[in-house]
Protein backbone atom coordinates (compact mmCIF):
# COMPACT_ATOMS: atom_id res chain seq x y z
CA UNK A 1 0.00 0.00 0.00
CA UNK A 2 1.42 3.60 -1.13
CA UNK A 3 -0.06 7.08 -0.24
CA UNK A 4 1.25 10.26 -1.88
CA UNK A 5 0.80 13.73 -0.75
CA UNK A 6 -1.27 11.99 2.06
CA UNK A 7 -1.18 12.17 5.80
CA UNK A 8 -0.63 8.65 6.46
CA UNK A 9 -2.38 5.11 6.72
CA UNK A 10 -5.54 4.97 8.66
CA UNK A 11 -6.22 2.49 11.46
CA UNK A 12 -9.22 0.18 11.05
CA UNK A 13 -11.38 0.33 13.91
CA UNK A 14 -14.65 -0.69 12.17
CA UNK A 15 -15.31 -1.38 8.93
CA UNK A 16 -18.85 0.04 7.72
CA UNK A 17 -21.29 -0.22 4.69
CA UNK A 18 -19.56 -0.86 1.29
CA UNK A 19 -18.83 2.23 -0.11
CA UNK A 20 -18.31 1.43 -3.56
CA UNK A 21 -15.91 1.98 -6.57
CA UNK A 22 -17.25 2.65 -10.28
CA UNK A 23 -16.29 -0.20 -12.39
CA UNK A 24 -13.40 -0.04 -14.42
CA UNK A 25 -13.62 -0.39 -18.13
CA UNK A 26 -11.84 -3.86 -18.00
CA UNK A 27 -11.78 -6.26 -15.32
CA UNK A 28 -8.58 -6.58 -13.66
CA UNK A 29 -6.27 -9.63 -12.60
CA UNK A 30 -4.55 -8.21 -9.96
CA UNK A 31 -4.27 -5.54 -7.66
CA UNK A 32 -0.57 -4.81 -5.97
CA UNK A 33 -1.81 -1.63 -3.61
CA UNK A 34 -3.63 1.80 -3.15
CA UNK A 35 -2.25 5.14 -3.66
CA UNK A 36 -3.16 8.43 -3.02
CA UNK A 37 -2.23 11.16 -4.96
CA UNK A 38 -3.01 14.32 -3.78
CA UNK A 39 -6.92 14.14 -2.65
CA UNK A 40 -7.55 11.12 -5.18
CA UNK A 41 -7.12 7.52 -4.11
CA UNK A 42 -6.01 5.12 -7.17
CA UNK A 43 -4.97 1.45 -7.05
CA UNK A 44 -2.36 0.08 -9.30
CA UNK A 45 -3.84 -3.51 -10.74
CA UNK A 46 -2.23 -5.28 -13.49
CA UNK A 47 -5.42 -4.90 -16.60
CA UNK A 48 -4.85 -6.56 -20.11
CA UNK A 49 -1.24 -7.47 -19.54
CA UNK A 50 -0.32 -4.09 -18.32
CA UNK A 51 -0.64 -2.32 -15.16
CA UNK A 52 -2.51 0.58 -14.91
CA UNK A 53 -3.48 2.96 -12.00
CA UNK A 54 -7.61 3.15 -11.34
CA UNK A 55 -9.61 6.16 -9.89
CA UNK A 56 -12.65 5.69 -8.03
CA UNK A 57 -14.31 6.85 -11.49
CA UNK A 58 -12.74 3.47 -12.51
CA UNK A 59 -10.64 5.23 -15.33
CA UNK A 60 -7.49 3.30 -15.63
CA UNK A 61 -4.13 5.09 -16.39
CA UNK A 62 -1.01 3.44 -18.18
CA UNK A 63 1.98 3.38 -16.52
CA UNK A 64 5.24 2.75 -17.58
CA UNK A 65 8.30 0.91 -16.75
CA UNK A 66 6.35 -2.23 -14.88
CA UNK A 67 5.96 -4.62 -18.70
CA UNK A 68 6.56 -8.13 -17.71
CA UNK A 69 6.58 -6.95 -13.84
CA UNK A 70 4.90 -9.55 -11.41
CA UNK A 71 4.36 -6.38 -9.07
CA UNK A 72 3.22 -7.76 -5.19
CA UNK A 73 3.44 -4.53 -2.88
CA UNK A 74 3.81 -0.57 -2.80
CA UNK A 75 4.41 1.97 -0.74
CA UNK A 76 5.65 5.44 -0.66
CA UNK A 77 8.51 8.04 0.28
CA UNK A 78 9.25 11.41 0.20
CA UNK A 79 10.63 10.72 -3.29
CA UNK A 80 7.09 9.61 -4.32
CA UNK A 81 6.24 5.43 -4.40
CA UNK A 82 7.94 2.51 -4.21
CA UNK A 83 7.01 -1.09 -5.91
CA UNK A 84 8.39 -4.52 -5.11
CA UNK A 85 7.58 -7.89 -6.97
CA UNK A 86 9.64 -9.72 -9.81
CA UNK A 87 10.79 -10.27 -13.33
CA UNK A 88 11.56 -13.04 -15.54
CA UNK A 89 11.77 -14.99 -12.01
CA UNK A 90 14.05 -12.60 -10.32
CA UNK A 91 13.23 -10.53 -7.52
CA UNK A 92 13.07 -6.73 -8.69
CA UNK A 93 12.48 -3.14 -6.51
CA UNK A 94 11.09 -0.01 -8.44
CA UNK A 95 10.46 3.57 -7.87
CA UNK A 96 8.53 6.03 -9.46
CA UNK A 97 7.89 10.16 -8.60
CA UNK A 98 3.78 9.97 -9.26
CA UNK A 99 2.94 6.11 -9.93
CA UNK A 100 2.93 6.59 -13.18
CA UNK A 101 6.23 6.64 -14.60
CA UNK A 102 8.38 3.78 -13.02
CA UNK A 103 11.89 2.68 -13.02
CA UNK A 104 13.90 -0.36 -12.29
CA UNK A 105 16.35 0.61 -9.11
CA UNK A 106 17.21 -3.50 -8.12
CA UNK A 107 17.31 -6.73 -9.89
CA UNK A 108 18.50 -10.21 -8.56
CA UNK A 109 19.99 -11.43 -11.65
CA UNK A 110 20.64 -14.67 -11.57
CA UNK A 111 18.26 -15.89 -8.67
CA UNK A 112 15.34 -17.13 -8.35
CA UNK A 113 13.75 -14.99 -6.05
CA UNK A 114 11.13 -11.84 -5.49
CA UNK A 115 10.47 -9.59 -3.24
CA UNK A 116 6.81 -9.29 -1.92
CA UNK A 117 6.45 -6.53 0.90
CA UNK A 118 8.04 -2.94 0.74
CA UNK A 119 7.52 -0.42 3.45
CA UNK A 120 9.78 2.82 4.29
CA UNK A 121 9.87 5.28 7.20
CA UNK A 122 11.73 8.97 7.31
CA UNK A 123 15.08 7.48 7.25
CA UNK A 124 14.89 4.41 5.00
CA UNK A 125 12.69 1.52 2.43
CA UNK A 126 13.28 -1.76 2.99
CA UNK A 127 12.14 -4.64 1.33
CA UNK A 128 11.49 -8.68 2.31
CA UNK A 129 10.50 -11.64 0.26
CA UNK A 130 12.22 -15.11 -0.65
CA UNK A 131 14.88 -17.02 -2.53
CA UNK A 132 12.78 -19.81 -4.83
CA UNK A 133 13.05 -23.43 -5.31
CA UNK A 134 12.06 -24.72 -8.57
CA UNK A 135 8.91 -25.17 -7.71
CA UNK A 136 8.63 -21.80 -6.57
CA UNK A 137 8.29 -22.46 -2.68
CA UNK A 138 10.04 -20.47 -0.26
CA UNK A 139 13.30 -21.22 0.74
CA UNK A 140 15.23 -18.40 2.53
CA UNK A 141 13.95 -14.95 3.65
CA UNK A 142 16.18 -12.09 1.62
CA UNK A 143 15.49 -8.60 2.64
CA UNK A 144 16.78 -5.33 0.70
CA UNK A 145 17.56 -1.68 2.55
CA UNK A 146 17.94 1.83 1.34
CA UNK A 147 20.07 4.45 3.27
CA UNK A 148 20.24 7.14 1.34
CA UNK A 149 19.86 7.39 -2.71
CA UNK A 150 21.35 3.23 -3.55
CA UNK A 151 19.62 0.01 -2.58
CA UNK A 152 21.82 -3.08 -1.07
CA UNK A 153 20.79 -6.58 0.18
CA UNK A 154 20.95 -7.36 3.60
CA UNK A 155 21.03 -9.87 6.59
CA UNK A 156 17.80 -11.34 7.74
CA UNK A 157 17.24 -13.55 10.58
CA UNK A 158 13.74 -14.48 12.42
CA UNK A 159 11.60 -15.11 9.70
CA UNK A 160 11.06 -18.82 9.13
CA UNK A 161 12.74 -19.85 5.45
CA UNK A 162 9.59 -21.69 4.17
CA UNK A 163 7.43 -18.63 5.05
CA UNK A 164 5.64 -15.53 2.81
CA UNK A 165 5.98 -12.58 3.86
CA UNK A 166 2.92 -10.48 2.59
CA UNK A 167 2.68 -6.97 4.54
CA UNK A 168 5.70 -4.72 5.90
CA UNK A 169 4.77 -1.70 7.90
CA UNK A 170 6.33 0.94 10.15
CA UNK A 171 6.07 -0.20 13.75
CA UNK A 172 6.20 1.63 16.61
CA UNK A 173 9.24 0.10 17.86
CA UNK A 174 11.10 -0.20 14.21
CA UNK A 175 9.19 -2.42 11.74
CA UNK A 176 6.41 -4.91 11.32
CA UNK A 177 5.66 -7.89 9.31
CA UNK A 178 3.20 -10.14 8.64
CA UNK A 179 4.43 -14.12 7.36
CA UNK A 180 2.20 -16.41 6.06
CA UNK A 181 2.32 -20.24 6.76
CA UNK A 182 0.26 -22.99 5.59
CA UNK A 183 -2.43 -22.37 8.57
CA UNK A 184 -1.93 -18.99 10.04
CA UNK A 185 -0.24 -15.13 9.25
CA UNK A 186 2.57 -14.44 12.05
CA UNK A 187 3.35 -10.94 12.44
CA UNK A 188 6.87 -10.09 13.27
CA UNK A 189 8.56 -7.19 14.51
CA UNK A 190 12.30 -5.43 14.32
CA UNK A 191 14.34 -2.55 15.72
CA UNK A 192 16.77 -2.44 12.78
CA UNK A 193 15.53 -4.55 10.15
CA UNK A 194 17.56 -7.79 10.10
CA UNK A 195 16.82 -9.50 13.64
CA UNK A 196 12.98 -10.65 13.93
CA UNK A 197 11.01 -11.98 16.73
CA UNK A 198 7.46 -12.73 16.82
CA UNK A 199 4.73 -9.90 18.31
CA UNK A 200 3.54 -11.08 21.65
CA UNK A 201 -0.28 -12.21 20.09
CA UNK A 202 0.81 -12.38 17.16
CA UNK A 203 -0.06 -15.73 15.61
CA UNK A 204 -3.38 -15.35 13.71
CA UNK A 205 -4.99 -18.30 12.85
CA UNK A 206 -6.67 -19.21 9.48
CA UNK A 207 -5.87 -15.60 8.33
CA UNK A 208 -3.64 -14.61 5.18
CA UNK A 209 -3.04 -10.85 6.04
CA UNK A 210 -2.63 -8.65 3.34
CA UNK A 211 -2.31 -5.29 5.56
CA UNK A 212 -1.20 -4.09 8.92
CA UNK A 213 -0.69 -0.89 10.50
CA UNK A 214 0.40 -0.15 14.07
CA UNK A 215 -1.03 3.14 15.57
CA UNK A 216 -1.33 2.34 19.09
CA UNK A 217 -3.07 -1.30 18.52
CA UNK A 218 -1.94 -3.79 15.58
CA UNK A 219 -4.64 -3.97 13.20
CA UNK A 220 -5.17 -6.36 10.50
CA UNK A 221 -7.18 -6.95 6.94
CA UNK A 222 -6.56 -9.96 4.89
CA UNK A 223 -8.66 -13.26 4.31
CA UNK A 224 -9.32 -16.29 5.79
CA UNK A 225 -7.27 -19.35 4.44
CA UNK A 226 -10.31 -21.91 4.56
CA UNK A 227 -12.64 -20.70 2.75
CA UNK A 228 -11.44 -17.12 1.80
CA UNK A 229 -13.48 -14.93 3.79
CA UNK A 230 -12.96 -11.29 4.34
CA UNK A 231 -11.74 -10.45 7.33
CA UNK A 232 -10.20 -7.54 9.75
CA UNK A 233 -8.90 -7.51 12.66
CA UNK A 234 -6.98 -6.07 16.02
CA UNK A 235 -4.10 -8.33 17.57
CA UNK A 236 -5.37 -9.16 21.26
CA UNK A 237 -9.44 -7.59 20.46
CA UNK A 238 -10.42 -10.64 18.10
CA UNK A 239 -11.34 -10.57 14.45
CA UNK A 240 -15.01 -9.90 12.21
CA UNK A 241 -16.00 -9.41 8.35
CA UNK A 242 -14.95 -6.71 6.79
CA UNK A 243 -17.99 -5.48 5.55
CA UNK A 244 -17.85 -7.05 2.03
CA UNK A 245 -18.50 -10.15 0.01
CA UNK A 246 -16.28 -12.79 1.52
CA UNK A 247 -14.99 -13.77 -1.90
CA UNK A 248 -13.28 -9.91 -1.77
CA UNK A 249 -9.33 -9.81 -1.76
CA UNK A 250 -8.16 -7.61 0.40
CA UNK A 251 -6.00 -5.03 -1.33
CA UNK A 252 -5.02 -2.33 1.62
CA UNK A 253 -6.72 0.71 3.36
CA UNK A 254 -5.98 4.33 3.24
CA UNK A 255 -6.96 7.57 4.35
CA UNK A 256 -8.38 9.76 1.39
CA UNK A 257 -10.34 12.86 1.72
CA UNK A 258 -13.70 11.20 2.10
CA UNK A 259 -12.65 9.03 5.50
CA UNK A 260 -10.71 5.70 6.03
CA UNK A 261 -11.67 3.53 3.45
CA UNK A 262 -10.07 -0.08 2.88
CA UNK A 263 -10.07 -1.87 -0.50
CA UNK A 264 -11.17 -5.07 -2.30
CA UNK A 265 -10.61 -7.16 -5.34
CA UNK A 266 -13.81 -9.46 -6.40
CA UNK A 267 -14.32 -11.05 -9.56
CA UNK A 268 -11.71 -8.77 -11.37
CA UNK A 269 -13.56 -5.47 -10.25
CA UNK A 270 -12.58 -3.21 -7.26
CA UNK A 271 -15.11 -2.29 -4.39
CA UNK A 272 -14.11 -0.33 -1.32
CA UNK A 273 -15.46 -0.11 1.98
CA UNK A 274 -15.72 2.72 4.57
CA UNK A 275 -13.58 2.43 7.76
CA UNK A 276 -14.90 3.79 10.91
């Protein structure tokens, strides 16, 4: 999840009556996160082959710089956003000023790998995802940092090797994660970005989170793994729908100008919901 020229991420307390999104011309396959640029929320989903950022007047916008890109999380900077995912097999780190117009800044030539979560705080970005066996399966966290204006791989211990890691946030202690095993999403947290132990309440059963935000209380949106339905949550306060079909994909939540409102993928169209 990115937000540009936005205050931050909002904290899911509630999660009210659907609040809709207008359909975009062509369904979509996949959504990677939300942005918001200036006042106007848009989601970058991969339509036709291409990705493409979608108002909530469901006009989509080319970008560039993302062909053949598996992209799997976004988030922002002061520079503007940040995207994380893969290409040709090899895990792969862009950046772009307005989520339009993007740019390669890290490849893993050579390795079967990608990243999947991307978060960044005032200082630094960081990145986490996997090394690949051939069959694709996890087999080794791998974790990328940014001090300053060049991106470098670095150490990662914690996170168990045959784990996914989904959702990276800022924590209030350093940084937060969320892993996802074959039963249950454990969040993690860091000081510094290579050590990680598991949050105290942190195993959530039959959930795949998809988004996390600490503001005080760890909360949660993502789906269950039987069955698929939507869900969020608050570490330690328990778990409900989320106020939308239960074959909806959570895709992140953000604050725009009209409230808190978190977002869904369901049979290739987008529908958000308010968050109260």
């Amino acid at each position: 999840m990115f937000v540009i020229g936005a205050a931050g991420l909002a904290a899911v307390a509630a999660v009210g009556p659907g609040a809709g999104l207008a359909a975009a011309a062509a369904e979509v396959d996949i959504c990677a996160g939300v942005a918001v640029v200036g006042d106007s929320p848009q989601v970058l989903c991969r339509q036709d082959s291409r990705w493409v950022l979608i108002g909530d007047d469901g006009g989509a916008k080319a970008t560039t710089g993302l062909a053949g890109a598996l992209v799997l999380d976004v988030a922002t900077d002061a520079r503007g956003a940040l995207a994380a995912g893969s290409i040709d097999g090899e895990a792969a780190l862009w950046s772009s000023a307005d989520g339009l117009a993007w740019r390669e800044v890290l490849r893993l030539r050579g390795r079967r790998s990608m990243f999947t979560a991307i978060a960044s705080n005032p200082s630094e970005a960081m990145a986490l995802g996997s090394d690949l066996s051939g069959e694709d399966v996890p087999r080794g966290a791998i974790a990328a940092r940014r001090l300053g204006a060049n991106w470098s791989l670095g150490a990662v211990a914690g996170l168990a090797a045959t784990a996914y890691v989904t959702t990276l946030a800022v924590g209030r202690g350093g940084w937060l994660a969320g892993a996802i095993g074959s039963q249950e999403t454990v969040l993690h947290v860091s000081s510094n970005g290579t050590t990680w132990s598991e949050l105290a309440a942190g195993r959530l059963d039959d959930a795949a989170v998809q988004g996390v935000l600490d503001d005080g209380s760890v909360r949660w949106v993502g789906n269950a793994i039987g069955g698929s339905a939507a869900l969020a949550g608050t570490v330690g306060a328990g778990r409900g729908p989320a106020g939308v079909p239960d074959r909806s994909h959570a895709v992140g939540l953000v604050r725009t100008h009209r409230g808190r409102v978190s977002y869904w993928l369901i049979d290739g169209k987008l529908q958000t919901a308010e968050v109260r």
